[in-house]
Protein backbone atom coordinates (compact mmCIF):
# COMPACT_ATOMS: atom_id res chain seq x y z
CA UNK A 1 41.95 4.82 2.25
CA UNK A 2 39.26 2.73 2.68
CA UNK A 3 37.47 1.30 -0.40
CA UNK A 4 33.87 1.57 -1.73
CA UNK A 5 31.16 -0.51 -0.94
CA UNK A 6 31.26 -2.74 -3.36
CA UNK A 7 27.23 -3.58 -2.95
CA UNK A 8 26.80 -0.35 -3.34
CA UNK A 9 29.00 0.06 -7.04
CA UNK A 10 26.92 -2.94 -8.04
CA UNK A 11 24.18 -0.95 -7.96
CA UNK A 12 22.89 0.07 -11.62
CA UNK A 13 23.02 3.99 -11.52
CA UNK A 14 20.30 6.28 -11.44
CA UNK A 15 17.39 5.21 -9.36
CA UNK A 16 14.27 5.52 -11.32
CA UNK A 17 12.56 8.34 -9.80
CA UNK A 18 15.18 11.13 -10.13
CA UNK A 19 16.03 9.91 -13.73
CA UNK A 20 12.41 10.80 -14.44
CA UNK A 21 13.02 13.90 -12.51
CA UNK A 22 15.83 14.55 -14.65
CA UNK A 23 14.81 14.06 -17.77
CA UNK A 24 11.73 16.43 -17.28
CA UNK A 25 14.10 19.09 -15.73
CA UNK A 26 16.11 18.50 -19.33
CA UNK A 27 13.00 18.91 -21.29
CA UNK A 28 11.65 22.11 -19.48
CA UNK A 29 15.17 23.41 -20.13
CA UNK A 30 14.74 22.65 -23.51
CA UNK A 31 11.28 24.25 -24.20
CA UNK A 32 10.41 27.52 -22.75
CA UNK A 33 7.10 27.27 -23.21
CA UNK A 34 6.56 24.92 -20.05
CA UNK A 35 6.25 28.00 -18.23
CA UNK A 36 3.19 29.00 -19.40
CA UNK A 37 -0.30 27.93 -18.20
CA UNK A 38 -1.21 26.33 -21.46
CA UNK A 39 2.53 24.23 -21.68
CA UNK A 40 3.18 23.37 -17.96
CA UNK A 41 4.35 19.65 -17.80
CA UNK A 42 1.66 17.93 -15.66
CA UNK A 43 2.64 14.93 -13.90
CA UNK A 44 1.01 11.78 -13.70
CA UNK A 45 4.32 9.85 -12.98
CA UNK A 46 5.55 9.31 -9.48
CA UNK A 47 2.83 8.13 -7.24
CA UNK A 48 3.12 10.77 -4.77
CA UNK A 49 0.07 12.05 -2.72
CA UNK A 50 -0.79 15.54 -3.62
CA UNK A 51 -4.15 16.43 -1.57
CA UNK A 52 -4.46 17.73 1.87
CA UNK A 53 -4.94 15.54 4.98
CA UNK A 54 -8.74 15.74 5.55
CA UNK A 55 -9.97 17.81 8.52
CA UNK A 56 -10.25 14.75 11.57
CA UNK A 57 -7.10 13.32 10.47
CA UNK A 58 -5.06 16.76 10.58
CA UNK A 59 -7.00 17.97 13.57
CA UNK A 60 -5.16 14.40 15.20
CA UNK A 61 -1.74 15.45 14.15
CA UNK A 62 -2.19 18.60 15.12
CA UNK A 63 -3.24 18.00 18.90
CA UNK A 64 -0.92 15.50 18.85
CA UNK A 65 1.82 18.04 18.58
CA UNK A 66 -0.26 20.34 20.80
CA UNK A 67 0.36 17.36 23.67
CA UNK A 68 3.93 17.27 23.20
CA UNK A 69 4.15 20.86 24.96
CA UNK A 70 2.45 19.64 28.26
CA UNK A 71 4.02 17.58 31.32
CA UNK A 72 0.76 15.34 30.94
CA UNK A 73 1.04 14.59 27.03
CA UNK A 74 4.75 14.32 26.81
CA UNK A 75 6.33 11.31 25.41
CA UNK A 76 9.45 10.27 24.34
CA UNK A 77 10.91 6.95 22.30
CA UNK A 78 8.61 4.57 21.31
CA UNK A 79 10.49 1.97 19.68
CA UNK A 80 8.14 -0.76 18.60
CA UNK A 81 5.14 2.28 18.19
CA UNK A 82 2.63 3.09 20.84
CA UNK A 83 0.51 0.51 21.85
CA UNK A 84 -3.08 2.26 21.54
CA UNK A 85 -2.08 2.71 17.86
CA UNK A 86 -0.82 -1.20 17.09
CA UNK A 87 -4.07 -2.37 19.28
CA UNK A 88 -6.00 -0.30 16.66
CA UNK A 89 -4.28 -1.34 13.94
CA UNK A 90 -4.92 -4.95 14.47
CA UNK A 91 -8.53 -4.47 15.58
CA UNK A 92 -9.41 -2.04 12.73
CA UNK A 93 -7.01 -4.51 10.15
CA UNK A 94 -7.05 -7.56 11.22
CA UNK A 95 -9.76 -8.05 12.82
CA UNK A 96 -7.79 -8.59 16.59
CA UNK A 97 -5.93 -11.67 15.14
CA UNK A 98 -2.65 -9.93 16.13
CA UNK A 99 -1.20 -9.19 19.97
CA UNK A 100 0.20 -5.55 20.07
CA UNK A 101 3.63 -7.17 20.42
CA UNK A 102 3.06 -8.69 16.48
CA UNK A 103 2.42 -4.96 15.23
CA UNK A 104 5.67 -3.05 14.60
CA UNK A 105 5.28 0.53 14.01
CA UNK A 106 7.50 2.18 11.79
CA UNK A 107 8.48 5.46 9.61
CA UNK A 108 6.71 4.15 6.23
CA UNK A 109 6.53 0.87 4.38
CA UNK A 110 9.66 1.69 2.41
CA UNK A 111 12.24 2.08 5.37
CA UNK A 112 10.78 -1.07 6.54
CA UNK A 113 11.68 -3.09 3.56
CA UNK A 114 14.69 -1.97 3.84
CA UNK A 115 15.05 -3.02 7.70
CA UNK A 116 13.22 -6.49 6.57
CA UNK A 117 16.51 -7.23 3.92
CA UNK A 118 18.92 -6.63 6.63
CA UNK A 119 17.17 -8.88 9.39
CA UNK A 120 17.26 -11.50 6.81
CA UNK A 121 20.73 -11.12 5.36
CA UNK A 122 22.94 -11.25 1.93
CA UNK A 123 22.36 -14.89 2.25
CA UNK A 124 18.84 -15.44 1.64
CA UNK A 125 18.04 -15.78 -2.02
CA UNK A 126 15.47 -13.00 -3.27
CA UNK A 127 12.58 -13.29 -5.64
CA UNK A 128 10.42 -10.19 -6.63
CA UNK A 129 7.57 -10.19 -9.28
CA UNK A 130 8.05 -8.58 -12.15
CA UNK A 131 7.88 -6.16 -12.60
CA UNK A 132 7.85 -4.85 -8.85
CA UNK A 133 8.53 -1.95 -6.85
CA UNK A 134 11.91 -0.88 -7.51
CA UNK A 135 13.32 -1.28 -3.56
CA UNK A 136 12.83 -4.84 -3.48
CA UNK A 137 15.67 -5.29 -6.19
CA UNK A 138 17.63 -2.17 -4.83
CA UNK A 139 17.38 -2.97 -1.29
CA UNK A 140 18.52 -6.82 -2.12
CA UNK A 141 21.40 -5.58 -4.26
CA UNK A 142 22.56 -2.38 -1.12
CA UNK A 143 22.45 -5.73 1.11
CA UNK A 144 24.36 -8.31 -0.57
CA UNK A 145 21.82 -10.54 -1.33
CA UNK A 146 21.85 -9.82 -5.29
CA UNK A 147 24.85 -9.27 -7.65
CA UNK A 148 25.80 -6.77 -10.13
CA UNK A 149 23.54 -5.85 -12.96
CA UNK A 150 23.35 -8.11 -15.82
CA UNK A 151 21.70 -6.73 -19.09
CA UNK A 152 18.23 -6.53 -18.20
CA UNK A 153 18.31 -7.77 -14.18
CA UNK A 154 20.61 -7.85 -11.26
CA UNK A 155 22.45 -11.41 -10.68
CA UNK A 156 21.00 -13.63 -8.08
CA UNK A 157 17.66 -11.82 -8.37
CA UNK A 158 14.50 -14.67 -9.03
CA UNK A 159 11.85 -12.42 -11.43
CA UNK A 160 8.73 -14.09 -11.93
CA UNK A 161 7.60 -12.36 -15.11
CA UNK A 162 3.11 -11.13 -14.40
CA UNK A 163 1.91 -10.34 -17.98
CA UNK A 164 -1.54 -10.27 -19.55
CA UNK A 165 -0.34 -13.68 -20.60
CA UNK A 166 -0.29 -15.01 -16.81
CA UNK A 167 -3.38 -12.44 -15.51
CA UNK A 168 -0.25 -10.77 -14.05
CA UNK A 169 -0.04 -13.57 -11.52
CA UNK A 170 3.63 -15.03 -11.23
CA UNK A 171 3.87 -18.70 -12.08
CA UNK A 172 4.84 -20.45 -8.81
CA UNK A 173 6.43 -23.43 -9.85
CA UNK A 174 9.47 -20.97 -10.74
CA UNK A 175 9.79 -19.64 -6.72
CA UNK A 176 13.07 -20.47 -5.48
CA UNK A 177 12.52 -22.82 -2.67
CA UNK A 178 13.86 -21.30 1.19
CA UNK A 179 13.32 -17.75 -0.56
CA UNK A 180 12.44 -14.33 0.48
CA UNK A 181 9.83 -13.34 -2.04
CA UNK A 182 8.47 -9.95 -2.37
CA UNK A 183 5.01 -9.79 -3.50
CA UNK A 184 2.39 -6.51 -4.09
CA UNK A 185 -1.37 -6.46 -4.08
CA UNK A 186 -2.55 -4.31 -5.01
CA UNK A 187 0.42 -4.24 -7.38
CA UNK A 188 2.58 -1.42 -7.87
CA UNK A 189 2.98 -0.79 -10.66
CA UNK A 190 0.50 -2.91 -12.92
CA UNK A 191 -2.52 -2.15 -10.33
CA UNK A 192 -3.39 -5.65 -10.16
CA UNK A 193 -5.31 -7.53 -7.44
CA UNK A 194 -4.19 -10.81 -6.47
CA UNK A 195 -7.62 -13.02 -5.87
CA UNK A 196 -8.11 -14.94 -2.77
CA UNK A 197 -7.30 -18.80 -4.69
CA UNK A 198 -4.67 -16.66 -6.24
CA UNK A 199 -2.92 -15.74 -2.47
CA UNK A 200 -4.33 -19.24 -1.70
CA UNK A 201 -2.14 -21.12 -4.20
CA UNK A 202 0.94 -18.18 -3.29
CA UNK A 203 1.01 -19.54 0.73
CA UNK A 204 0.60 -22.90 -0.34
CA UNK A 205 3.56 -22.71 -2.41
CA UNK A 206 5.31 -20.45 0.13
CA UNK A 207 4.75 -23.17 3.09
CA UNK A 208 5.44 -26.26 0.85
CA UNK A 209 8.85 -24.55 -0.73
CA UNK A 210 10.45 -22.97 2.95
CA UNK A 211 9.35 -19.24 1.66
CA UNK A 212 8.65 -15.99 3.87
CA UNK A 213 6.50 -14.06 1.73
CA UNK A 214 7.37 -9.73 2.03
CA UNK A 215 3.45 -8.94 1.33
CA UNK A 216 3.42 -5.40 0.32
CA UNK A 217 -0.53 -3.98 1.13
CA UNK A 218 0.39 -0.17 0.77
CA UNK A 219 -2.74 0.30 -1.57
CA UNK A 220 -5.68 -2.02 0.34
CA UNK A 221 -7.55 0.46 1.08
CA UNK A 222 -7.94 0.73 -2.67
CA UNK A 223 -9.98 -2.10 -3.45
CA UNK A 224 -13.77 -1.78 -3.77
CA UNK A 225 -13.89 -5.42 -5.08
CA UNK A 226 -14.95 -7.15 -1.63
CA UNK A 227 -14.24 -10.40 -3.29
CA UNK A 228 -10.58 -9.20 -3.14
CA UNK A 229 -8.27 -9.69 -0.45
CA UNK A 230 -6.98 -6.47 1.42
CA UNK A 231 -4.12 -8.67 3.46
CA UNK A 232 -2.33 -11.72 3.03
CA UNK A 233 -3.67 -12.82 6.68
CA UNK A 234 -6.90 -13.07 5.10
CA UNK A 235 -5.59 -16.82 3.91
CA UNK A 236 -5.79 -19.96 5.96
CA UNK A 237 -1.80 -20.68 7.47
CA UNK A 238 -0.76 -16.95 5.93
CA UNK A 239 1.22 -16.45 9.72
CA UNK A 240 3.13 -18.86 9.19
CA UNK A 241 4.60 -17.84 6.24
CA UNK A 242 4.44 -14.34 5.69
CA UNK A 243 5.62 -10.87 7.03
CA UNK A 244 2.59 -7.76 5.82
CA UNK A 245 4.17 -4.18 5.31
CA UNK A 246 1.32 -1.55 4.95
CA UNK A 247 1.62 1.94 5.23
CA UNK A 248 -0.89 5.21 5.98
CA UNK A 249 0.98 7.06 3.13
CA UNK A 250 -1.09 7.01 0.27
CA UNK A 251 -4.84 5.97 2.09
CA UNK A 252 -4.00 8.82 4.47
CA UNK A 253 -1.97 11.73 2.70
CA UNK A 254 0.62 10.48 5.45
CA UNK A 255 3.26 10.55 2.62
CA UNK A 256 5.10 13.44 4.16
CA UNK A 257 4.18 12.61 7.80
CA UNK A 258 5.48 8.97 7.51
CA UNK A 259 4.02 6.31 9.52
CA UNK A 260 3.35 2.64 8.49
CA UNK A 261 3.62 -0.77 9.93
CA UNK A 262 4.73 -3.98 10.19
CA UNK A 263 3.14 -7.12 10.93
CA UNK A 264 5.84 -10.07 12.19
CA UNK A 265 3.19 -13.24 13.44
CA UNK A 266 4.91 -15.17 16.06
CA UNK A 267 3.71 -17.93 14.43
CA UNK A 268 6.45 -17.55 11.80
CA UNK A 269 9.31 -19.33 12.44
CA UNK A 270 13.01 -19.69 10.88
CA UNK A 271 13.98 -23.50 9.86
CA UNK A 272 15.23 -24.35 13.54
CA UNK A 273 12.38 -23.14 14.86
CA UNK A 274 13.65 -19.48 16.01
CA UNK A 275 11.31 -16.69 16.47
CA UNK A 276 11.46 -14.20 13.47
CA UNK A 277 9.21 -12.16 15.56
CA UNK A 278 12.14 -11.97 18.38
CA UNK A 279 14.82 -10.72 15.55
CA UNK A 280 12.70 -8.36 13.65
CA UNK A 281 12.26 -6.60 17.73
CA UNK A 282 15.95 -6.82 18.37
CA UNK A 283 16.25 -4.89 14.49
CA UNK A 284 13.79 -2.36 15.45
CA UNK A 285 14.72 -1.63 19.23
CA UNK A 286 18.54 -1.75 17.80
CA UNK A 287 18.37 0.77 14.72
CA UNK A 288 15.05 2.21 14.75
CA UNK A 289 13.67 4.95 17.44
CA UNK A 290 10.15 4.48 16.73
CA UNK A 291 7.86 6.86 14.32
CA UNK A 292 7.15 10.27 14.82
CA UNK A 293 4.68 10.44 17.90
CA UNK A 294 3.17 13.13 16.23
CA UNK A 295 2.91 11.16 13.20
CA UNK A 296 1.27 8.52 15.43
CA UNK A 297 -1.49 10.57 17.06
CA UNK A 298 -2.17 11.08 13.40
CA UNK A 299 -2.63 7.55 12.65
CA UNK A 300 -5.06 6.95 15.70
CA UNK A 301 -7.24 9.83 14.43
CA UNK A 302 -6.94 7.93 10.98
CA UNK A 303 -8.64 4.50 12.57
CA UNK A 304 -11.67 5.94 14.80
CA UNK A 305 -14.78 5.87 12.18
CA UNK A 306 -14.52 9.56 11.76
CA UNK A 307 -11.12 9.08 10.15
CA UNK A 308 -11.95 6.18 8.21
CA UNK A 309 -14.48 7.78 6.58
CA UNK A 310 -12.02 10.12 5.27
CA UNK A 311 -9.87 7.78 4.32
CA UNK A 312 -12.73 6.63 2.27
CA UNK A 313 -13.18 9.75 0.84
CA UNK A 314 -9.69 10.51 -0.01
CA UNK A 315 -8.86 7.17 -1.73
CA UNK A 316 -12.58 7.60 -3.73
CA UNK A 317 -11.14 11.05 -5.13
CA UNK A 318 -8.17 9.07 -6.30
CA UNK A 319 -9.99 6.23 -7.86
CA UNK A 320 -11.92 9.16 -9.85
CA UNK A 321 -8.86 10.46 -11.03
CA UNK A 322 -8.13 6.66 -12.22
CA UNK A 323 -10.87 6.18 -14.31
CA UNK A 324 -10.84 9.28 -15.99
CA UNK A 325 -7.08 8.55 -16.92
CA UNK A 326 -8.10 5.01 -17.94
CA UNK A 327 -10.77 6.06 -19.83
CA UNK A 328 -8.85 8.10 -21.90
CA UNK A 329 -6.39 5.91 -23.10
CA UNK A 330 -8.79 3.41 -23.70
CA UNK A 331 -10.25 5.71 -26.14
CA UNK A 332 -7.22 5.94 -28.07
CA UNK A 333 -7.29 1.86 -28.22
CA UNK A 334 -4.70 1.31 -25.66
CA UNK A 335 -4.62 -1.85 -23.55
CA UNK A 336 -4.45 -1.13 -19.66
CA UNK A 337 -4.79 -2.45 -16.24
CA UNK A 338 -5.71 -1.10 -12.90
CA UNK A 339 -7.27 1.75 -12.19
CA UNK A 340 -10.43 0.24 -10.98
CA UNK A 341 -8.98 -1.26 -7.07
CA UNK A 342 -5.93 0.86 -7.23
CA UNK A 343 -4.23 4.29 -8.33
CA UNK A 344 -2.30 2.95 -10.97
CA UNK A 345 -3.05 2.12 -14.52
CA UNK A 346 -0.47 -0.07 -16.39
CA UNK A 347 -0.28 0.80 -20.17
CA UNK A 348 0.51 -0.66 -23.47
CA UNK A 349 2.68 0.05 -25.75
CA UNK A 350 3.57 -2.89 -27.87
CA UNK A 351 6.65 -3.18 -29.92
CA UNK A 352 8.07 0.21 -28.38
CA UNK A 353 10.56 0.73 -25.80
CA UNK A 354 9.39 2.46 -22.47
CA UNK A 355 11.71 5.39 -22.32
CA UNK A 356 10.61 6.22 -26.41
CA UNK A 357 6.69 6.21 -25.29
CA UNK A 358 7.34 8.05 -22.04
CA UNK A 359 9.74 10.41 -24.08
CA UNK A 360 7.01 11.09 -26.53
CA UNK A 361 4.07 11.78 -24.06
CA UNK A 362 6.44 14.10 -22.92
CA UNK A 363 7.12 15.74 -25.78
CA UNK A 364 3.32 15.82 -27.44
CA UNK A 365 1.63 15.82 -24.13
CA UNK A 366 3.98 17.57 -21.90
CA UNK A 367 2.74 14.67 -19.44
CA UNK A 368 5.05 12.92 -17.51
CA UNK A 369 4.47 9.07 -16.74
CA UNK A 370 7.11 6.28 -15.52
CA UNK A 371 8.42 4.02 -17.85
CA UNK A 372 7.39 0.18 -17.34
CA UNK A 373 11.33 -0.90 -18.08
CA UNK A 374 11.90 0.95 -14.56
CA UNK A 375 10.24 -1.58 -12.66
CA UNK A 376 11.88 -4.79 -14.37
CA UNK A 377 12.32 -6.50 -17.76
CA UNK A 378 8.30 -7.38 -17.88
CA UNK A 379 7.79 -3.91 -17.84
CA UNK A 380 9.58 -3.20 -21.14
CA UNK A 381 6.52 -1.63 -23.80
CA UNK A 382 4.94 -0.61 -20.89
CA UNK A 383 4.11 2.91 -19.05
CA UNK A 384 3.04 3.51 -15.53
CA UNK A 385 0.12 6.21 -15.24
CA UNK A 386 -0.43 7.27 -11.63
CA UNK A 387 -3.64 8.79 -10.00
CA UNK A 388 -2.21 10.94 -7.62
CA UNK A 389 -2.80 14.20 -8.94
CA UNK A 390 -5.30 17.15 -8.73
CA UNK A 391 -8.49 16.69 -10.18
CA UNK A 392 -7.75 19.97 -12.85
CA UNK A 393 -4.54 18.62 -13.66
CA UNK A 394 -5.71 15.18 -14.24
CA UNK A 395 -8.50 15.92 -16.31
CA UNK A 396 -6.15 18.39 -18.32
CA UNK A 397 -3.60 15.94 -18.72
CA UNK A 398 -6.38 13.38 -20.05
CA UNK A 399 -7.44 15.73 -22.35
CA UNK A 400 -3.63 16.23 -23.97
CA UNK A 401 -3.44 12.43 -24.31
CA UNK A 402 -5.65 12.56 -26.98
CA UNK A 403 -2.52 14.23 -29.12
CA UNK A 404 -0.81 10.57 -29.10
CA UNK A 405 -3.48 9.77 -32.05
CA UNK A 406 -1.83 8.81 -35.36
């Protein structure tokens, strides 16, 4: 019979999400009393969207499906994405620095970093901050490109610890030269924002050390700061060095529609001077059908100005539900992060273990959160608060947080 993947068994078990999801099914179990009004666990955990797709953006999706039912708005596969939509994208995003045939449309950010590990192969040695988004380690270890788990990381796996200590910017002199290196702004899960000397100094060590940066912008549209960067292109020599995965997911509400995209500059090159650009097509045109059009038409309604005002909008409610979330914990003296250009608020919790302080707002608050240990060994003492909630539930939730005192 054939044997198991053996990338697969060196996989650690339980990805982090449905532990969570677990866990709080174990403690509602456990205490009737979540059924009530008064006891219902509110999340503030996983950083799923949870308001409706405003009115111009829906009405898009909607007529988009509408279109799919006449001989004149037909369409079929669409493998790289339609072109009105990566024409937008680069005018609305980039300002036009990017041909269509640079934009790569695909089913969310997260399938595409998944795509992005297997155009570059179990030979290409990782790095991810850390702590990071969970798929970059996953994804490198379901490839090949990372061993089995050892202690408190996967083997072969480059973390470049972001604390308080280092303004939870990675020291560079420690990236692994001729490296893939996976890099969030703003970050998820510490809600940090990388500064433009900051990016500066990250391409300059990128170019000088044979690095493609994975630049991860799925929360730009967060940032109020206009000091800070929304895309890595915004740096001089950025193309030639870097690959940008964004998504409409959490800007848009798209989280359930899925659509995102991929920027591959055809200025980036591999050491023999081979077109990553040409690859990353052949990937997509090979194993990839193209988004939803649907999902698409929804997107274009997202970009004219009456949708990005509504993006606006719906990423300003979220922000609100940050700083009321922030402010609470800082009035029970905790030290946090974020919450100000992103949805995320990074707490904590010295000299305590992750799983103990998540297990205890739990238990006091009947809150859920996501343990800091989840996202890498610099994420040990910490706890991941996430904005994406309803305005009642938030501001419930805050108020419960006060029962951590003493």
């Amino acid at each position: 019979m054939i044997e198991r993947n053996k990338c697969i068994a060196n996989i650690k078990a339980g990805y982090l999400f449905p532990e969570i999801a677990r866990r709080r099914r174990e403690y509602a179990a456990a205490h009737p009393e979540t059924n009530s009004p008064e006891g219902r666990i509110i999340s503030l955990g996983v950083g799923n969207t949870t308001e409706p797709v405003l009115p111009h953006i829906d009405a898009g999706l909607v007529n988009g499906a509408k279109a799919l039912g006449t001989v004149e708005g037909y369409s079929g596969y669409q493998d790289e994405g339609l072109l009105e939509l990566r024409e937008k994208i680069s005018s609305v995003f980039y300002k036009g620095m990017f041909s269509a045939d640079e934009v790569f449309i695909s089913d969310g950010a997260k399938c595409d970093i998944g795509r992005l590990q297997l155009l570059f192969g179990a030979g290409t040695p990782v790095a991810v901050q850390d702590p990071s988004y969970p798929v970059y380690v996953d994804g490198s270890v379901l490839i090949g490109a990372a061993g089995g788990w050892a202690g408190s990381g996967y083997q072969g796996i480059s973390y470049l610890p972001c604390t308080a200590e280092n303004s939870y910017f990675p020291d560079l002199s420690k990236l692994p030269a001729n490296s893939l290196f996976y890099f969030c702004s703003p970050n998820n899960p510490t809600g940090a924002v990388a500064s433009k000397e900051q990016l500066s100094a990250l391409v300059k060590a990128a170019r000088e050390k044979g690095c493609v940066i994975i630049f991860d912008g799925a929360y730009a549209e967060f940032i109020r700061d206009p000091a800070l960067p929304k895309s890595i292109f915004e740096i001089d020599d950025a193309g030639t060095c870097a690959i940008e995965v964004n998504s409409f997911s959490k800007p848009a509400g798209f989280t359930g529609v899925r659509l995102g995209w991929t920027i591959v500059p055809k200025d980036l090159k591999y050491l023999n001077g081979e077109s990553i650009n040409a690859d990353w097509a052949r990937i997509a045109g090979t194993i990839f059908n193209g988004a939803s059009n649907i999902a698409q038409a929804g997107g274009l309604a997202a970009l004219d100005a009456e949708g990005l005002k509504e993006v606006r909008a719906l990423t300003d409610f979220y922000l609100g539900n940050a700083k009321l979330i922030k402010s609470a914990l800082q009035k029970l003296g905790v030290s946090c992060v974020g919450g100000d250009n992103s949805p995320y608020i990074w707490a904590r919790f010295l000299g305590r273990t992750s799983w103990d302080v998540f297990a205890e707002i739990l238990e006091k608050c009947q809150v859920v959160t996501t343990p800091g240990s989840g996202f890498g060994p610099a994420g040990e003492s910490f706890v991941r608060f996430s904005a994406f909630g309803h305005r009642a539930d938030v501001e419930e939730a805050c108020g419960r947080l006060s029962r951590l005192k003493g």
